[in-house]
C-alpha atoms as a PDB file:
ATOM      1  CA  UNK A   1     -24.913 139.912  59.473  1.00  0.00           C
ATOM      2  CA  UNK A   2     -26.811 140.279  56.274  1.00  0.00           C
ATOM      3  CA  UNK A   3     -24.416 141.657  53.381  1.00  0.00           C
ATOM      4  CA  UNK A   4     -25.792 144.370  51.137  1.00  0.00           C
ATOM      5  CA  UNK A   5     -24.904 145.497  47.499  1.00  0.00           C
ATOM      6  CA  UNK A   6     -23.319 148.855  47.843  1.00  0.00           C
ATOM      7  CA  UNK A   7     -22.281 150.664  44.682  1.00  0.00           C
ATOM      8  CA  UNK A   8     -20.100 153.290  44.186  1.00  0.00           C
ATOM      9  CA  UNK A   9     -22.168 155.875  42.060  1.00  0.00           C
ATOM     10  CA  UNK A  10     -26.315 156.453  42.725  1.00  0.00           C
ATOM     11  CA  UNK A  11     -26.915 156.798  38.828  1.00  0.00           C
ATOM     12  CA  UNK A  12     -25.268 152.997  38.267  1.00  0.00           C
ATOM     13  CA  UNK A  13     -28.463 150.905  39.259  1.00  0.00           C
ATOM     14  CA  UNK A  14     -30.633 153.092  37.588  1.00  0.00           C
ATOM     15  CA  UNK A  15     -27.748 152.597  34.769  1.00  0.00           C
ATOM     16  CA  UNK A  16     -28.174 148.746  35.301  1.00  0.00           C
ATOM     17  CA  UNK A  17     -32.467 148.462  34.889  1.00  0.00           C
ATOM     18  CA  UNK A  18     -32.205 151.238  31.872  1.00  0.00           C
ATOM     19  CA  UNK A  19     -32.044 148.020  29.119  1.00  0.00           C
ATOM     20  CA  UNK A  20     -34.696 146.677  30.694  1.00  0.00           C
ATOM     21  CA  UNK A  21     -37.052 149.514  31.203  1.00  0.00           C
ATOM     22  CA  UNK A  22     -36.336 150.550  27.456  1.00  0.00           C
ATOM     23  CA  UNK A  23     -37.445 147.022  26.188  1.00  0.00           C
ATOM     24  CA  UNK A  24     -40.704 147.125  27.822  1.00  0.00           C
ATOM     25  CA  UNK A  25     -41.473 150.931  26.808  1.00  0.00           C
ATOM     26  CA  UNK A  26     -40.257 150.154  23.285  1.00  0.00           C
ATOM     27  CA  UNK A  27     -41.756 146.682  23.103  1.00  0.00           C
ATOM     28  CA  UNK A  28     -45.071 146.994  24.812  1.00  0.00           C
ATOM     29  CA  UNK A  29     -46.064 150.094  26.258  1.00  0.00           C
ATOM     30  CA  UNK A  30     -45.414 151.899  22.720  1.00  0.00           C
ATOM     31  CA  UNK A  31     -47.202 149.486  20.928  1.00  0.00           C
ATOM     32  CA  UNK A  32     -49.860 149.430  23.522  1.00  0.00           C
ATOM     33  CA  UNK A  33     -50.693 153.448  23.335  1.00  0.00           C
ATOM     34  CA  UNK A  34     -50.870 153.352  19.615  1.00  0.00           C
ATOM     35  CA  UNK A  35     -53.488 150.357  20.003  1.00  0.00           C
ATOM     36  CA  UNK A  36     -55.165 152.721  21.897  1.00  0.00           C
ATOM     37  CA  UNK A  37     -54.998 155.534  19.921  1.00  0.00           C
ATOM     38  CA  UNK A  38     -55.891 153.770  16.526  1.00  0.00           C
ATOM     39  CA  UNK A  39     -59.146 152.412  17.841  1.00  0.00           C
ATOM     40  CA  UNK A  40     -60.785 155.459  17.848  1.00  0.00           C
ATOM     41  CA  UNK A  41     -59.712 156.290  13.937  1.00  0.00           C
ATOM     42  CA  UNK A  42     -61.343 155.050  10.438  1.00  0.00           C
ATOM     43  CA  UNK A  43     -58.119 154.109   8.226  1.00  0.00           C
ATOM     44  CA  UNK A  44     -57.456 153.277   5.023  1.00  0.00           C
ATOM     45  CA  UNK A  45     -54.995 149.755   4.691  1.00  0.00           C
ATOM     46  CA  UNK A  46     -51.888 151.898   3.625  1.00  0.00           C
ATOM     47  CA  UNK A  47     -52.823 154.891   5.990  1.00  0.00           C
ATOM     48  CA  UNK A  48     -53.077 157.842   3.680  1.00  0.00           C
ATOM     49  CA  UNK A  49     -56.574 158.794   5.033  1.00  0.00           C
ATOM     50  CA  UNK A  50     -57.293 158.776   8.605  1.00  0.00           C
ATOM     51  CA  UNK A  51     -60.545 159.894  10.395  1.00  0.00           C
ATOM     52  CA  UNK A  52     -61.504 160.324  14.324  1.00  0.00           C
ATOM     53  CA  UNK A  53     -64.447 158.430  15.048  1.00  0.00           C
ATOM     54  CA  UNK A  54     -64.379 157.958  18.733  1.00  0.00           C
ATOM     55  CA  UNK A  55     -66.215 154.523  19.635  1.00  0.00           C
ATOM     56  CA  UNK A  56     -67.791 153.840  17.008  1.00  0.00           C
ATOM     57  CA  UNK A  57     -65.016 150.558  15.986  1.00  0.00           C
ATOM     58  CA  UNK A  58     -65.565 149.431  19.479  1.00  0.00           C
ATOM     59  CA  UNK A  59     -69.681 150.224  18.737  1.00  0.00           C
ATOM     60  CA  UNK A  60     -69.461 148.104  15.557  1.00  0.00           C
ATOM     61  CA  UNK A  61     -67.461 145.593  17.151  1.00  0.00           C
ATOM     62  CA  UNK A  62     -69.658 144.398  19.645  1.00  0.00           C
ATOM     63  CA  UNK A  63     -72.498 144.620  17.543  1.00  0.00           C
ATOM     64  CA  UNK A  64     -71.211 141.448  15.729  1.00  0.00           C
ATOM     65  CA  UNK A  65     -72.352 138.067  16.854  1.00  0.00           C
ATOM     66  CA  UNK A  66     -69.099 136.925  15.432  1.00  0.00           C
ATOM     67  CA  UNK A  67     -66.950 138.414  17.928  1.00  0.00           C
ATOM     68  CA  UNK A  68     -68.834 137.228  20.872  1.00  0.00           C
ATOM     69  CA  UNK A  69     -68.442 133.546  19.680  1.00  0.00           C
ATOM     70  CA  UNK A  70     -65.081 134.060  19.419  1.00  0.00           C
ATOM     71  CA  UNK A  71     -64.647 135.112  23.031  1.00  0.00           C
ATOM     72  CA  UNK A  72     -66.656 132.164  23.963  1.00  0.00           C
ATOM     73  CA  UNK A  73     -63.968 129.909  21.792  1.00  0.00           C
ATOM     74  CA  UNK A  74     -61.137 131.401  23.432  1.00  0.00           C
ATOM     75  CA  UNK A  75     -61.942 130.818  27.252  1.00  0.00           C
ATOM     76  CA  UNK A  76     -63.052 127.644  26.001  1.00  0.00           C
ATOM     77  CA  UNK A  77     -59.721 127.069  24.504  1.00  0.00           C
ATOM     78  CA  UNK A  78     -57.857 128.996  27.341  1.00  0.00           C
ATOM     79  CA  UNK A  79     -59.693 126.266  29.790  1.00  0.00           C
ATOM     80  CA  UNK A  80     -58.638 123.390  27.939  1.00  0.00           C
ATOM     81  CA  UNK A  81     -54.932 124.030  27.674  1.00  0.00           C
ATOM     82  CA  UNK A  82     -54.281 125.312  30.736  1.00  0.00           C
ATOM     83  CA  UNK A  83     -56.185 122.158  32.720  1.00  0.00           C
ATOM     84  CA  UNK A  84     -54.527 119.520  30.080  1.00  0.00           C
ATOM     85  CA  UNK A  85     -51.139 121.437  30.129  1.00  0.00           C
ATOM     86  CA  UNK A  86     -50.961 121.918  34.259  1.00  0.00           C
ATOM     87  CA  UNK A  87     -52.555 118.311  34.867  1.00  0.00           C
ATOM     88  CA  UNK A  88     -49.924 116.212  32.283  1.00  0.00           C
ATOM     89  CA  UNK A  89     -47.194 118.569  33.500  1.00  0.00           C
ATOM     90  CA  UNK A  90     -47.898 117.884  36.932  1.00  0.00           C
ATOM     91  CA  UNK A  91     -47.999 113.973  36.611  1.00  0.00           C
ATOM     92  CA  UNK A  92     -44.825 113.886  34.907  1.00  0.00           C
ATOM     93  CA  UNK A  93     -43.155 115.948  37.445  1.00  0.00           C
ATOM     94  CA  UNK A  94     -44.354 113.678  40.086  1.00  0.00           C
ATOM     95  CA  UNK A  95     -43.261 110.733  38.196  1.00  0.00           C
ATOM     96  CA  UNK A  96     -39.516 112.865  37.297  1.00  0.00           C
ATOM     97  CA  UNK A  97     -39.052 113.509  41.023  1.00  0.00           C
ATOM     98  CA  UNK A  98     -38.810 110.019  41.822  1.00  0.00           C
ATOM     99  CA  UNK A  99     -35.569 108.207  42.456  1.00  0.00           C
ATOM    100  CA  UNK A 100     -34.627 106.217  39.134  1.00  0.00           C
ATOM    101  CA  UNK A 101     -32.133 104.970  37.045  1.00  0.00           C
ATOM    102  CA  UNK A 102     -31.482 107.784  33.983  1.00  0.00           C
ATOM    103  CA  UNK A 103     -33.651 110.355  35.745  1.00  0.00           C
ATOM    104  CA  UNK A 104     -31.573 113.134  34.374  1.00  0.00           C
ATOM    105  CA  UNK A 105     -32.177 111.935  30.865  1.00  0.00           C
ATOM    106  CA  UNK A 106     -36.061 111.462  31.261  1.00  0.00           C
ATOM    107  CA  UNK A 107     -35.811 115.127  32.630  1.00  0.00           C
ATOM    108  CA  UNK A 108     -33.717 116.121  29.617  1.00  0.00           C
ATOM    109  CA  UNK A 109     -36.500 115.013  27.214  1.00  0.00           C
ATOM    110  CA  UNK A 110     -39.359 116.491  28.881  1.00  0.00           C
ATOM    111  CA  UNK A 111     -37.656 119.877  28.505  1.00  0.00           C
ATOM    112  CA  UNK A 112     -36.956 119.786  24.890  1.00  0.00           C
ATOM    113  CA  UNK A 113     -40.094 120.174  23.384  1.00  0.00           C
ATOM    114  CA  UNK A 114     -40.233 124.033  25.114  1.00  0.00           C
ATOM    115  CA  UNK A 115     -37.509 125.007  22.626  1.00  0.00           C
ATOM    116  CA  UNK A 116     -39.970 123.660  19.817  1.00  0.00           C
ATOM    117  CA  UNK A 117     -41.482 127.424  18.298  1.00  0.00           C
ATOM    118  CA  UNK A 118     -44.868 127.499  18.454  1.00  0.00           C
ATOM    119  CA  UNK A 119     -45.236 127.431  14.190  1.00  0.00           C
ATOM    120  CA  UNK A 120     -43.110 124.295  14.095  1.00  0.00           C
ATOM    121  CA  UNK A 121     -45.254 122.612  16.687  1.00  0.00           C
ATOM    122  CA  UNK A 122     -48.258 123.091  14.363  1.00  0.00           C
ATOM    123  CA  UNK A 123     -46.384 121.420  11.744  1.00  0.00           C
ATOM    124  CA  UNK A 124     -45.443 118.550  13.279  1.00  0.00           C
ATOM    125  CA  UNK A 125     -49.043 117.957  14.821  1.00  0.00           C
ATOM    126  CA  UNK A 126     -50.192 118.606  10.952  1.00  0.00           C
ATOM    127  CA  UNK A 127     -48.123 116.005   9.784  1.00  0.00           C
ATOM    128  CA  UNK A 128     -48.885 113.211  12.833  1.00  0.00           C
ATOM    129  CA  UNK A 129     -52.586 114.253  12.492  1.00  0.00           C
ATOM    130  CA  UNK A 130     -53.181 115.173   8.762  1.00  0.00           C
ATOM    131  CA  UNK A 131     -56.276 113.155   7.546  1.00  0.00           C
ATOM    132  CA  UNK A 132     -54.374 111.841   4.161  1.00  0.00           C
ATOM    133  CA  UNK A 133     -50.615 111.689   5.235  1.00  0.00           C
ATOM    134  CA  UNK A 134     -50.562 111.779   9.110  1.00  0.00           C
ATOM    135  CA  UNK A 135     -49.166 108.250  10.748  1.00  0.00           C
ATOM    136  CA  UNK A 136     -52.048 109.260  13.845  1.00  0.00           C
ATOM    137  CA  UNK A 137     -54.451 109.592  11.352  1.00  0.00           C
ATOM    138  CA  UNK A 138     -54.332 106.207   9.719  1.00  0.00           C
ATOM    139  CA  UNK A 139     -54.321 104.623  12.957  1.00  0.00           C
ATOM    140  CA  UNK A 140     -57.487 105.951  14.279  1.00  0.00           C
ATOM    141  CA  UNK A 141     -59.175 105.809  10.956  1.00  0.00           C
ATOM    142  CA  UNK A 142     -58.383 101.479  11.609  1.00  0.00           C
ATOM    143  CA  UNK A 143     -59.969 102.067  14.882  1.00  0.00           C
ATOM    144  CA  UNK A 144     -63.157 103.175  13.150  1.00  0.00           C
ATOM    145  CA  UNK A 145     -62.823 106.814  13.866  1.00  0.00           C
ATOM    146  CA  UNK A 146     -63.459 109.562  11.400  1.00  0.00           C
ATOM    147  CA  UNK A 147     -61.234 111.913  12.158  1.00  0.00           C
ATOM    148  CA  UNK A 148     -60.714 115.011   9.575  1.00  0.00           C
ATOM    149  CA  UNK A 149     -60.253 117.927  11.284  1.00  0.00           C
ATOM    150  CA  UNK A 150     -60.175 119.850   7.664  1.00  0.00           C
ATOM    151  CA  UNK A 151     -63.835 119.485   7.534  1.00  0.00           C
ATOM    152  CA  UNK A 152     -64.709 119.065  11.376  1.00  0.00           C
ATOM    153  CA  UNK A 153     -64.780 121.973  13.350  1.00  0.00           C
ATOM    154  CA  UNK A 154     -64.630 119.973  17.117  1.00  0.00           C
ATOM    155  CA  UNK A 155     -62.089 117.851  15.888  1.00  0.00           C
ATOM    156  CA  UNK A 156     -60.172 121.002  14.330  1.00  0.00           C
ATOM    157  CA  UNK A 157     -60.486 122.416  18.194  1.00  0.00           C
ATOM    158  CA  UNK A 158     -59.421 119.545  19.679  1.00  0.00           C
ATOM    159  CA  UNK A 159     -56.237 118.785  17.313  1.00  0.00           C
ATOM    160  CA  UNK A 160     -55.603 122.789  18.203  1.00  0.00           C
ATOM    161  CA  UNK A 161     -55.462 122.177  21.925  1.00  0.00           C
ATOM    162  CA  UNK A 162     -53.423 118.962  21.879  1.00  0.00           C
ATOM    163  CA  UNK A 163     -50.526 121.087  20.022  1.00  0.00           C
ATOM    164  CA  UNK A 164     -51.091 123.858  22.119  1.00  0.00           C
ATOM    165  CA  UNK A 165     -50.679 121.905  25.552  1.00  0.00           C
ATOM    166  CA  UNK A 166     -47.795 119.135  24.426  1.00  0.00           C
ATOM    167  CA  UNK A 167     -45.968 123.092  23.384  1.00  0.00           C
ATOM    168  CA  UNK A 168     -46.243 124.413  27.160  1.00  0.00           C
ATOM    169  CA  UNK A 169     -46.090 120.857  29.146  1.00  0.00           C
ATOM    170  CA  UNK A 170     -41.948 121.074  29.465  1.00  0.00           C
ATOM    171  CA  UNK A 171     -42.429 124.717  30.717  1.00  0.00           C
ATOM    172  CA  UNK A 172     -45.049 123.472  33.421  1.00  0.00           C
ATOM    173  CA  UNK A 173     -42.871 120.763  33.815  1.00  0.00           C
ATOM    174  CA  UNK A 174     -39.978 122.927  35.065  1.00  0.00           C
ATOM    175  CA  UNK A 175     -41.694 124.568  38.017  1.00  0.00           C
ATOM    176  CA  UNK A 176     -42.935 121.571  39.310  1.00  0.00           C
ATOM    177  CA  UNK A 177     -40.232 119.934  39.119  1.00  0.00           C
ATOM    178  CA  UNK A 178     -38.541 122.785  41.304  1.00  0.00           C
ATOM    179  CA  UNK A 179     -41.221 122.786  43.362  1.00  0.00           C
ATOM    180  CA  UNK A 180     -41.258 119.387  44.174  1.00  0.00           C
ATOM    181  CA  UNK A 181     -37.960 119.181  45.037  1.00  0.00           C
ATOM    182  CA  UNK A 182     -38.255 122.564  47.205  1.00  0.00           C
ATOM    183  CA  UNK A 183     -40.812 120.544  49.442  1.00  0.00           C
ATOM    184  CA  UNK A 184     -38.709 119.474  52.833  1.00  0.00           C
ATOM    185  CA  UNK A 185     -38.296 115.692  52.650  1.00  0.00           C
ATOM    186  CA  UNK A 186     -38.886 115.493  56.366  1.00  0.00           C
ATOM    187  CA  UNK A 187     -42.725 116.840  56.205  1.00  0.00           C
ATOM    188  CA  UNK A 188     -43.102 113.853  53.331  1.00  0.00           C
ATOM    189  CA  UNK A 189     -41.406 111.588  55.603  1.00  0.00           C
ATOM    190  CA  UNK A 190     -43.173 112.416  58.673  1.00  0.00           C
ATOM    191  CA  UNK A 191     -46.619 111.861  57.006  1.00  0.00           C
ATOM    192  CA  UNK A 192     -45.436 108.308  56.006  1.00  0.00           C
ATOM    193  CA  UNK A 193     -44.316 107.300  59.091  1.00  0.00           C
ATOM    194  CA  UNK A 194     -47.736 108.732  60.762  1.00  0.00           C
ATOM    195  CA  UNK A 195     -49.298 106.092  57.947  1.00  0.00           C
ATOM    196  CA  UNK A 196     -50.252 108.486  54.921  1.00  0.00           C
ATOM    197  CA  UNK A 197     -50.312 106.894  52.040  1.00  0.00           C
ATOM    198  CA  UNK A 198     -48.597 108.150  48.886  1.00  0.00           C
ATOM    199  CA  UNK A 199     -52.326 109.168  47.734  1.00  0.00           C
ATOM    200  CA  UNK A 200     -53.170 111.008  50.415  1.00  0.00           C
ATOM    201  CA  UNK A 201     -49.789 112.440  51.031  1.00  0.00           C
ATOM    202  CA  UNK A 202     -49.916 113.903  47.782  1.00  0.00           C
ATOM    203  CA  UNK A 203     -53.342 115.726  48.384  1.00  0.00           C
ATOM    204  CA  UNK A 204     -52.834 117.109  52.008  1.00  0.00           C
ATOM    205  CA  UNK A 205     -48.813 117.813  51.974  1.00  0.00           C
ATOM    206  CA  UNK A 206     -47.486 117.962  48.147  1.00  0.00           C
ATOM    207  CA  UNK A 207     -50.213 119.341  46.607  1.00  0.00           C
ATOM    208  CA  UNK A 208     -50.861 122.339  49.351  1.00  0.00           C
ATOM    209  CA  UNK A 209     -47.564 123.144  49.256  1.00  0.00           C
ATOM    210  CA  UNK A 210     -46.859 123.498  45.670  1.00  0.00           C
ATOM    211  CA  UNK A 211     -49.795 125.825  45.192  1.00  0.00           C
ATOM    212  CA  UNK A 212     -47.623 128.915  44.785  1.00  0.00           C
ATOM    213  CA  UNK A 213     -45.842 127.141  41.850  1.00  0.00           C
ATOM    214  CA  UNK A 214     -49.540 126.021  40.623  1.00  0.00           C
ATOM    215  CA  UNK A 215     -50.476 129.760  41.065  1.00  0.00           C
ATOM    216  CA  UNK A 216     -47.831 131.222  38.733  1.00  0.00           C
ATOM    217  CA  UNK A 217     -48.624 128.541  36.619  1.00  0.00           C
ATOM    218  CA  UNK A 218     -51.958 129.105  35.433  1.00  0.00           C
ATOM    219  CA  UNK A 219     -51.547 132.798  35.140  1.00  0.00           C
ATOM    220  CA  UNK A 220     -48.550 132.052  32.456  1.00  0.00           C
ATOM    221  CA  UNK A 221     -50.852 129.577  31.292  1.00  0.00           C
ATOM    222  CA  UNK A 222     -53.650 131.471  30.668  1.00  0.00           C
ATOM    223  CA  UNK A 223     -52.037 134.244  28.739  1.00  0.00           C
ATOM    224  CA  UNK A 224     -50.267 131.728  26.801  1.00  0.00           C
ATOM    225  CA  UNK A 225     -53.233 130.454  25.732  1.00  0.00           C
ATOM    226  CA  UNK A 226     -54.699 134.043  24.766  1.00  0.00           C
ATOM    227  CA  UNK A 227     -51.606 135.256  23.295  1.00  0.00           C
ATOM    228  CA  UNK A 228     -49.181 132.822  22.185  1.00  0.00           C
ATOM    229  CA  UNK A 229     -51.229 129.893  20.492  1.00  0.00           C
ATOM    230  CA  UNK A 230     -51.457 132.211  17.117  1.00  0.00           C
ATOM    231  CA  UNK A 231     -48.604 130.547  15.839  1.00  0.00           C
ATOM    232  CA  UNK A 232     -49.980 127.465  16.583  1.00  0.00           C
ATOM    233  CA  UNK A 233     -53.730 127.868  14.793  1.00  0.00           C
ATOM    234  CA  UNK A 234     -52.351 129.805  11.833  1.00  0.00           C
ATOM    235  CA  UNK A 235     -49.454 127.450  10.645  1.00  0.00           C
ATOM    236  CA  UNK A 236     -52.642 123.926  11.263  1.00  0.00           C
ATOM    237  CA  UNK A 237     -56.313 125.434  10.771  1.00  0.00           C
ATOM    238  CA  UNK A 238     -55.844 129.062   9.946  1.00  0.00           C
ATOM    239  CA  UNK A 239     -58.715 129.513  11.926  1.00  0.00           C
ATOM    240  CA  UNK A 240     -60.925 127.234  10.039  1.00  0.00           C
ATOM    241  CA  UNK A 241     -62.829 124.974   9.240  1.00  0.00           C
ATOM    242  CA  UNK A 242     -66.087 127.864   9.089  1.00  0.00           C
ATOM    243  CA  UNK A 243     -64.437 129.789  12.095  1.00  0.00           C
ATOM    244  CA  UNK A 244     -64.234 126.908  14.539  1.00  0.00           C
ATOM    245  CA  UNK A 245     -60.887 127.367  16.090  1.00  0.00           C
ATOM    246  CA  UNK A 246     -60.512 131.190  15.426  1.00  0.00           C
ATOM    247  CA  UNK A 247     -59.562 132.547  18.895  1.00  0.00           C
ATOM    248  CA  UNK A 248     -59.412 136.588  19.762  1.00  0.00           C
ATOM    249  CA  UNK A 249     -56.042 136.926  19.045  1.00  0.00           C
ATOM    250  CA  UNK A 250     -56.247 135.397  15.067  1.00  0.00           C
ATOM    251  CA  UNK A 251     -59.323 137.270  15.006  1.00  0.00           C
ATOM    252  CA  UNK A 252     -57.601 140.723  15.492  1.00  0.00           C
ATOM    253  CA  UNK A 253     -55.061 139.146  12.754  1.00  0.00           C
ATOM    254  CA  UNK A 254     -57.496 138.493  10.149  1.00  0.00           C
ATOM    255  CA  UNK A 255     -59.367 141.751  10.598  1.00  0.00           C
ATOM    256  CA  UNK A 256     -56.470 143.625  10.515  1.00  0.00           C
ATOM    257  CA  UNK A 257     -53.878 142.277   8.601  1.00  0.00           C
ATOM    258  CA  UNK A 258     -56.165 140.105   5.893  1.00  0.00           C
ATOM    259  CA  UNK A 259     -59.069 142.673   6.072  1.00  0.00           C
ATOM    260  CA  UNK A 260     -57.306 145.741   6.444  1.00  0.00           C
ATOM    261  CA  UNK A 261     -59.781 146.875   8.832  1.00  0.00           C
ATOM    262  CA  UNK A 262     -56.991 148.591  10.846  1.00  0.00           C
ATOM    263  CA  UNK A 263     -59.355 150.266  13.640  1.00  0.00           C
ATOM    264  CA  UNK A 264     -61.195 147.291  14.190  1.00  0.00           C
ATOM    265  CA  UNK A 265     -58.240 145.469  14.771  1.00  0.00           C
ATOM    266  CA  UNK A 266     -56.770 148.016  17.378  1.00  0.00           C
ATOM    267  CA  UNK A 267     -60.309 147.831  19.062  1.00  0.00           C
ATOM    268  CA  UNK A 268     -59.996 143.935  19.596  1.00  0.00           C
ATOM    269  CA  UNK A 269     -56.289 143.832  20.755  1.00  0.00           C
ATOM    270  CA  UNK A 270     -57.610 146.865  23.295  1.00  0.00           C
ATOM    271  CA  UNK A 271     -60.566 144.569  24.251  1.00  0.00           C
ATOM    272  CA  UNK A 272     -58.196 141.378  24.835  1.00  0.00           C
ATOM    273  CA  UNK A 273     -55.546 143.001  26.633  1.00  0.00           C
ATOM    274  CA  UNK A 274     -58.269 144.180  29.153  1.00  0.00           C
ATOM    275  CA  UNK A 275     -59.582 140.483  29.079  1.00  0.00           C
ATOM    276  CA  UNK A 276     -55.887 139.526  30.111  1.00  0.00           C
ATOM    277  CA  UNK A 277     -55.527 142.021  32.501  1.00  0.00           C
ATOM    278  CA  UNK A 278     -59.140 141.529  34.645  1.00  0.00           C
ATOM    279  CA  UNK A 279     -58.370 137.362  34.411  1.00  0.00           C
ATOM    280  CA  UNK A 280     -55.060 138.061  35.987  1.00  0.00           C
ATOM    281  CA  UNK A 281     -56.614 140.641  38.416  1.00  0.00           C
ATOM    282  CA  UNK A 282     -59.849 138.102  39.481  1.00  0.00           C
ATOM    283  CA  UNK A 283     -56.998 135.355  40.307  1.00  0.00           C
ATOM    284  CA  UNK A 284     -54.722 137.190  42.598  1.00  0.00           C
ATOM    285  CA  UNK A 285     -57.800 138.727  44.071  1.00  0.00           C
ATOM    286  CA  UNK A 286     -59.758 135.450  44.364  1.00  0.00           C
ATOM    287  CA  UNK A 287     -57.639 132.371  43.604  1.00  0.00           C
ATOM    288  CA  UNK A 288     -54.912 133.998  45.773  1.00  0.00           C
ATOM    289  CA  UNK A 289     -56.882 133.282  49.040  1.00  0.00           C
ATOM    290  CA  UNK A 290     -56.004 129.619  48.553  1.00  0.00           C
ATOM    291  CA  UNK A 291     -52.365 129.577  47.962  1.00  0.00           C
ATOM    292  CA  UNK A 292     -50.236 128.573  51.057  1.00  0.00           C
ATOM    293  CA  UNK A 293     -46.657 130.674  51.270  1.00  0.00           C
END
């Protein structure tokens, strides 16, 4: 017989969700109407003069060769992490799931680094990869390579998306590790004894079946990678050098905040949060088809 939660008073689950519904209205549906509303008006920086313009910020906007290189950089950038992030994360999970000695401490580690903020992460990657002071740095520079991401735009990019991936491996990590260890051990088992090997038992039995975890996954991913790597490219490049690793979301910063061109600003975060929201669409229409429940 399947037990049910039964309570007392009808206004005491509604009661229970209230917290949460206010945090989202307060936190991002607010915010997201007033995004809204200030793209279609001309302000001043400290708001004392406001005029209704309709579309002409979004007009303007997309009128700028600028802007469409920095939607190029982003899915560029959105790629990158989320293949390098869901690919490492995935090999150390395999690796984790495996019967050794101090397993729970190798597990430990690999989960630390997700409590790292995302400015602090740029720090440490600045200091490890900084072309005067950084102990990486020296050691390629022996190796022949010139590596100074101050002046080098690819190598700015690249330094940008190794941060930004080593920040959201431990998360990865997590759900494959749970999903590993959600797989029965009699399907793996079976396939062995049938004369699999580890290879190909990966690819036809692990693999399929964690594709709900890989799923989730790249959706998280990708709006990590839109949203959440500003921390990460103002605190190392700043968006520099000449614009190189200056992604939508530092873009709307830099307008807004640093060029007090408030309306343009609201038209860009309007513009990425539909970018967000028609990537995440496209995969559960599309990408969905292939995931095995």
């Amino acid at each position: 017989m399947l037990k049910h939660a039964v309570f007392q008073s009808k206004f005491l689950p509604y009661l229970l969700v209230l917290p949460q519904v206010a945090v989202v209205l307060v936190f991002f549906y607010w915010p997201a109407v007033q995004a809204v509303i200030q793209s279609f008006l001309l302000q001043d920086a400290f708001g004392l003069s406001t005029v209704f313009v309709w579309f002409d910020n979004y007009r303007e906007l997309l009128e700028q060769p600028d802007y469409y290189a920095a939607i190029v950089r982003t899915f560029a950038f959105s790629f990158a992490i989320a293949l390098s992030s869901l690919s490492l994360a995935l090999l150390l999970a395999v690796m984790a799931d495996r019967p050794l000695r101090g397993s729970t401490f190798y597990r430990t580690m690999l989960i630390w680094p997700y409590a790292v903020a995302p400015p602090v992460v740029g720090v440490l990657w600045v200091f490890m990869l900084n072309p005067s002071l950084g102990v990486i740095a020296h050691g390629l520079r022996a190796l022949g390579v010139d590596w100074n991401p101050l002046l080098d735009g690819d190598q700015a990019a690249l330094l940008i998306v190794l941060a930004a991936a080593w920040k959201q491996i431990s998360y990865n990590f997590l759900f494959f590790l749970a999903g590993l260890q959600a797989i029965p051990s009699s399907v793996i088992e079976a396939a062995a004894i049938d004369g699999a090997r580890p290879m190909r038992r990966f690819w036809t039995i692990i693999f399929p079946l964690l594709s709900p975890t890989i799923f989730f996954l790249v959706i998280v991913n990708v709006v990590y990678a839109f949203f959440d790597t500003f921390g990460i490219i103002d605190t190392m490049t700043r968006g520099g050098p000449a614009k190189a690793t200056e992604t939508l979301v530092y873009k709307v910063y830099q307008d807004g905040l640093l060029g007090s061109n408030l309306g343009s600003s609201a038209a860009q975060s309007v513009i990425l949060m539909a970018i967000v929201i028609a990537l995440t669409a496209i995969q559960f229409r599309f990408v969905e088809r292939r995931v095995n429940y």
